[in-house]
Protein backbone atom coordinates (compact mmCIF):
# COMPACT_ATOMS: atom_id res chain seq x y z
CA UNK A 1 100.52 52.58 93.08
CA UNK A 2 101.51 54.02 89.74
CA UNK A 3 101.60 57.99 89.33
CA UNK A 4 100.99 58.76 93.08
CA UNK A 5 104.18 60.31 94.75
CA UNK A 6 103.91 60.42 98.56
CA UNK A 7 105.57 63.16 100.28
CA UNK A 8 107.69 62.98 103.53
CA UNK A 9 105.87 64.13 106.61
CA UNK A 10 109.13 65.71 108.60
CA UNK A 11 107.98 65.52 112.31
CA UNK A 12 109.32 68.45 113.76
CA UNK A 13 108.22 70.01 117.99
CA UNK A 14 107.67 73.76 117.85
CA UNK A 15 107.60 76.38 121.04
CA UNK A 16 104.18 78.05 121.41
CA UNK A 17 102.99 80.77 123.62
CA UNK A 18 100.35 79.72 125.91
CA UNK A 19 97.69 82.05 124.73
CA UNK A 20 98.42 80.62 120.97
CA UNK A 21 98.41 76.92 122.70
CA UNK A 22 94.79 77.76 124.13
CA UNK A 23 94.16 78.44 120.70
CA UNK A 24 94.99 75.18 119.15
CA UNK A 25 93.47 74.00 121.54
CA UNK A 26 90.25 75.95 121.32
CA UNK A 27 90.28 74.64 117.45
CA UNK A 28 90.40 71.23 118.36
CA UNK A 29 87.94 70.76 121.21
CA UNK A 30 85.17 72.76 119.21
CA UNK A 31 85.58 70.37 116.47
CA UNK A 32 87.10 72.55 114.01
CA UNK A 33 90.23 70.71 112.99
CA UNK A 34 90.89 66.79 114.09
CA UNK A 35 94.52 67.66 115.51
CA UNK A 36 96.85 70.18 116.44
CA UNK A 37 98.56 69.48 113.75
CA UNK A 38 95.95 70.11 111.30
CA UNK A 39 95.28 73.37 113.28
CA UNK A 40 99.57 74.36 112.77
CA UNK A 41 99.33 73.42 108.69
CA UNK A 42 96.31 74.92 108.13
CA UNK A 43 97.74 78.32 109.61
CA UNK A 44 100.95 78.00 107.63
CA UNK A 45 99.02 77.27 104.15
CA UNK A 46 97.38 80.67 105.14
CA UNK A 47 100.72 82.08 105.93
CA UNK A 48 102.07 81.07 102.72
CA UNK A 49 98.87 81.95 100.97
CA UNK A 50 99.65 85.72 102.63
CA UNK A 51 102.98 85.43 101.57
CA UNK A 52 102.00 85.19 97.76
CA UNK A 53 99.43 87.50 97.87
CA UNK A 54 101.82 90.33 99.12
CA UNK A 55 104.42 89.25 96.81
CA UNK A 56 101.61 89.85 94.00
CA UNK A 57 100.72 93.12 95.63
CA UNK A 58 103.71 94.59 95.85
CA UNK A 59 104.58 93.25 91.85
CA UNK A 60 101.47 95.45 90.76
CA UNK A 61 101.89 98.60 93.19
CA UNK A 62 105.88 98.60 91.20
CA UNK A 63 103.99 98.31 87.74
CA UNK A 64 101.79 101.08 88.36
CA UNK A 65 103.89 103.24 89.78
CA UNK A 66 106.41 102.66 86.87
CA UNK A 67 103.75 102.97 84.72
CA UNK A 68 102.63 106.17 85.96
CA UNK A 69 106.25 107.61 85.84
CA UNK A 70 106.75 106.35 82.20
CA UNK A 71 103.13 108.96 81.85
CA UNK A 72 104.80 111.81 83.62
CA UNK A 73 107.40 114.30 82.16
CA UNK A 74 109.43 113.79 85.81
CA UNK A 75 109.28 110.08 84.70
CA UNK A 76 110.21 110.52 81.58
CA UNK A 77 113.53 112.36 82.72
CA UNK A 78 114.25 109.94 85.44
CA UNK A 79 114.22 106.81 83.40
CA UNK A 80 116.32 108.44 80.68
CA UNK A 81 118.87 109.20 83.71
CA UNK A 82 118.49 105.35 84.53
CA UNK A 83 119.47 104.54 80.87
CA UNK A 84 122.86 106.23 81.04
């Protein structure tokens, strides 16, 4: 069909503890997900989610904390010191 890209599914065997085996398999028999595999790529879209989300974080803690140094006559000093 026109305009719909498929991507690759790369089929790929991972190790697992058995307590995070029991898990998946915990997730599956209750119903929750239809596969281990949807169980695995659901946790590493969350992982990923996590991932940007800390990323962000850590973007706005730096922006504050250079903002609040750019405030403060310690800041003020140190970034002229940078600028040399």
């Amino acid at each position: 069909m026109k305009g719909i890209t498929r991507s690759r599914s790369l089929v790929m065997n991972v190790s697992l503890t058995p307590e995070l085996e029991q898990f998946v398999r915990e997730k599956v028999k209750i119903g929750r997900y239809p596969s281990a595999s949807e169980v695995v790529r659901e946790a590493l879209r969350l992982l990923e989610e996590r991932d940007r989300s800390s990323k962000l974080s850590w973007k706005l803690c730096k922006r504050k904390l250079w903002l609040e140094l750019s405030r403060s006559s310690v800041g003020t000093l140190w970034m002229a010191k940078q600028s040399l």
